[in-house]
C-alpha atoms as a PDB file:
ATOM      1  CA  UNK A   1       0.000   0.000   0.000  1.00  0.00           C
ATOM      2  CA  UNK A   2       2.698   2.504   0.754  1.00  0.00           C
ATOM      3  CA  UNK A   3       4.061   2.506  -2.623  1.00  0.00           C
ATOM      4  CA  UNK A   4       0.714   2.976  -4.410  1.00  0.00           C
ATOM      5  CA  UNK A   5       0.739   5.946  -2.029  1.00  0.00           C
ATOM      6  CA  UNK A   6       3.614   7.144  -2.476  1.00  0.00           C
ATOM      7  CA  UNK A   7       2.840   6.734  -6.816  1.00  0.00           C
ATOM      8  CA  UNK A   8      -0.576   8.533  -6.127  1.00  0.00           C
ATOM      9  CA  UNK A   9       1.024  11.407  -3.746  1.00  0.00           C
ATOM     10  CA  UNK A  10       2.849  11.905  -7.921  1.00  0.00           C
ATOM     11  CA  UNK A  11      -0.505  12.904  -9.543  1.00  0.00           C
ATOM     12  CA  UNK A  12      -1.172  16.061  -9.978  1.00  0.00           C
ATOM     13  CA  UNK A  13      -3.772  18.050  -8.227  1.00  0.00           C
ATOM     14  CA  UNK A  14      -6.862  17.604 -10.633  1.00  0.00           C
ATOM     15  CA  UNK A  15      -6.339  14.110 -11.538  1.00  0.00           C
ATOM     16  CA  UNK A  16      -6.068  13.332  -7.727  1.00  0.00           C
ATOM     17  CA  UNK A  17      -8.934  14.595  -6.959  1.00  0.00           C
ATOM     18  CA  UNK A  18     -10.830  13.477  -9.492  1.00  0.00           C
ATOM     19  CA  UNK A  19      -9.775   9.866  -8.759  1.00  0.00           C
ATOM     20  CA  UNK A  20     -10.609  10.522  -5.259  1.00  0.00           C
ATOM     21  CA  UNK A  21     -14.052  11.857  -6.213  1.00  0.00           C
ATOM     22  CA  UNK A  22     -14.782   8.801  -8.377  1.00  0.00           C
ATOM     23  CA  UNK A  23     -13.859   6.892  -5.069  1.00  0.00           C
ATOM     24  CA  UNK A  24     -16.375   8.750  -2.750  1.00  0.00           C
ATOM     25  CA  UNK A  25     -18.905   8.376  -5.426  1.00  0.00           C
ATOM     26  CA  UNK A  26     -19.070   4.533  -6.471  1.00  0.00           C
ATOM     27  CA  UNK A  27     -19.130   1.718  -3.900  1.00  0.00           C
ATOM     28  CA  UNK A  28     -16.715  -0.411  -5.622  1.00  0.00           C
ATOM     29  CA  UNK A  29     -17.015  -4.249  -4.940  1.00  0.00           C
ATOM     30  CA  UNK A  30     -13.206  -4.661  -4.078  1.00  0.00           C
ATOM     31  CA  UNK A  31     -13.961  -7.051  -1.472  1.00  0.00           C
ATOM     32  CA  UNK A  32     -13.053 -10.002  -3.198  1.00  0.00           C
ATOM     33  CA  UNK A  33     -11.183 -10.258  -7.183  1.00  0.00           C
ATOM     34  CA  UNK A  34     -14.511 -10.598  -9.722  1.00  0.00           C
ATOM     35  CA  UNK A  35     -14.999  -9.672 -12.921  1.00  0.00           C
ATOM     36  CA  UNK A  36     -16.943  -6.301 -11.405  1.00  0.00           C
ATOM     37  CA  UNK A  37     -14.226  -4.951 -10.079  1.00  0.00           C
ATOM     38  CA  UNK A  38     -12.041  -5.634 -13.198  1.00  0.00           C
ATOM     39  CA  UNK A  39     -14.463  -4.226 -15.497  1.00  0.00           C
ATOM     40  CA  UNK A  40     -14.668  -1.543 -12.919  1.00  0.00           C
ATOM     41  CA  UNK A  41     -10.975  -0.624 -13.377  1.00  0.00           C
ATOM     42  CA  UNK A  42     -11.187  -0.735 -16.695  1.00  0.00           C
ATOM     43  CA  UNK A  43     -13.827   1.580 -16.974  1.00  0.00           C
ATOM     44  CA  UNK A  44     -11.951   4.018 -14.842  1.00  0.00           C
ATOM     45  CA  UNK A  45      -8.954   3.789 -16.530  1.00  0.00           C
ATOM     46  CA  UNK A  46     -10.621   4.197 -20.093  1.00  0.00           C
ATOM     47  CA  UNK A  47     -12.504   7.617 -18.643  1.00  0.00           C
ATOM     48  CA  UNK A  48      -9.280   8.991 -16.937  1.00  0.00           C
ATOM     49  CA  UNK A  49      -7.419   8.869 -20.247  1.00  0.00           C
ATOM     50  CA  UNK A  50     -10.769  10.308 -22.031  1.00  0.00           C
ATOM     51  CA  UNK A  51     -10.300  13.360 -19.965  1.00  0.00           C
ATOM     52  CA  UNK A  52      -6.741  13.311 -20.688  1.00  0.00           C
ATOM     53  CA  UNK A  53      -5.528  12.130 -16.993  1.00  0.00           C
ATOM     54  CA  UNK A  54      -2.506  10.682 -19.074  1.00  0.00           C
ATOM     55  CA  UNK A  55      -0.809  10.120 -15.384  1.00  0.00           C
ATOM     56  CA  UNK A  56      -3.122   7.947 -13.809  1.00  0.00           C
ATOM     57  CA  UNK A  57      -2.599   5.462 -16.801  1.00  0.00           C
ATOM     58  CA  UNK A  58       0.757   5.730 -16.717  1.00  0.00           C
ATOM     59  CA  UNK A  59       1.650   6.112 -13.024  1.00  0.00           C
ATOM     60  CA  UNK A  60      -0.661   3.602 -11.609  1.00  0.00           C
ATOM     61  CA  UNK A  61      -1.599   0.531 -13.037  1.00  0.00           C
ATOM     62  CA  UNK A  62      -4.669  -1.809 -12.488  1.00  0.00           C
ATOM     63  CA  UNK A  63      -3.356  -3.201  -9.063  1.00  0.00           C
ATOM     64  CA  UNK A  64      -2.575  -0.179  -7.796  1.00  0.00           C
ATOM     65  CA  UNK A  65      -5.966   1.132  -8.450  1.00  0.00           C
ATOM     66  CA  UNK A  66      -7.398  -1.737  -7.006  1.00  0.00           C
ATOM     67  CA  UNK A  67      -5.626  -1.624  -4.229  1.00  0.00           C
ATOM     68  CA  UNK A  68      -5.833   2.392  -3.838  1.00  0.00           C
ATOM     69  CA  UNK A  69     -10.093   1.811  -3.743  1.00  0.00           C
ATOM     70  CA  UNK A  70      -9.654  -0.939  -1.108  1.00  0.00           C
ATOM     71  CA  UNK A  71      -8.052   1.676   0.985  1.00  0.00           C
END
């Protein structure tokens, strides 16, 4: 967990908060590995790069946003 913090503590300001609004707003079923949660990711990571939050694909990858929502 620390270095997926440390790797988010890199984004910059709007992309941070925006993933950290996107965690607030969706309970997301990371309480066990299913296809939800990996469709879930994927979706995230598909609208991130949509809005041009180029960092959070390239900083973080699917684990770490996994385990950054568990968190």
């Amino acid at each position: 967990m620390e270095i997926t913090k440390t790797k988010i503590s890199q984004l910059p300001p709007e992309q941070l908060r925006w993933l950290s609004s996107i965690k607030n707003l969706f309970e997301i079923p990371f309480y066990k590995d299913s296809i939800k949660s990996k469709e879930l990711i994927g979706a995230i990571q598909l609208k991130a790069k949509e809005n041009g939050y180029l960092e959070i694909g390239s900083v973080l990858d699917s684990d770490d946003l996994k385990e950054y929502f568990k968190g």
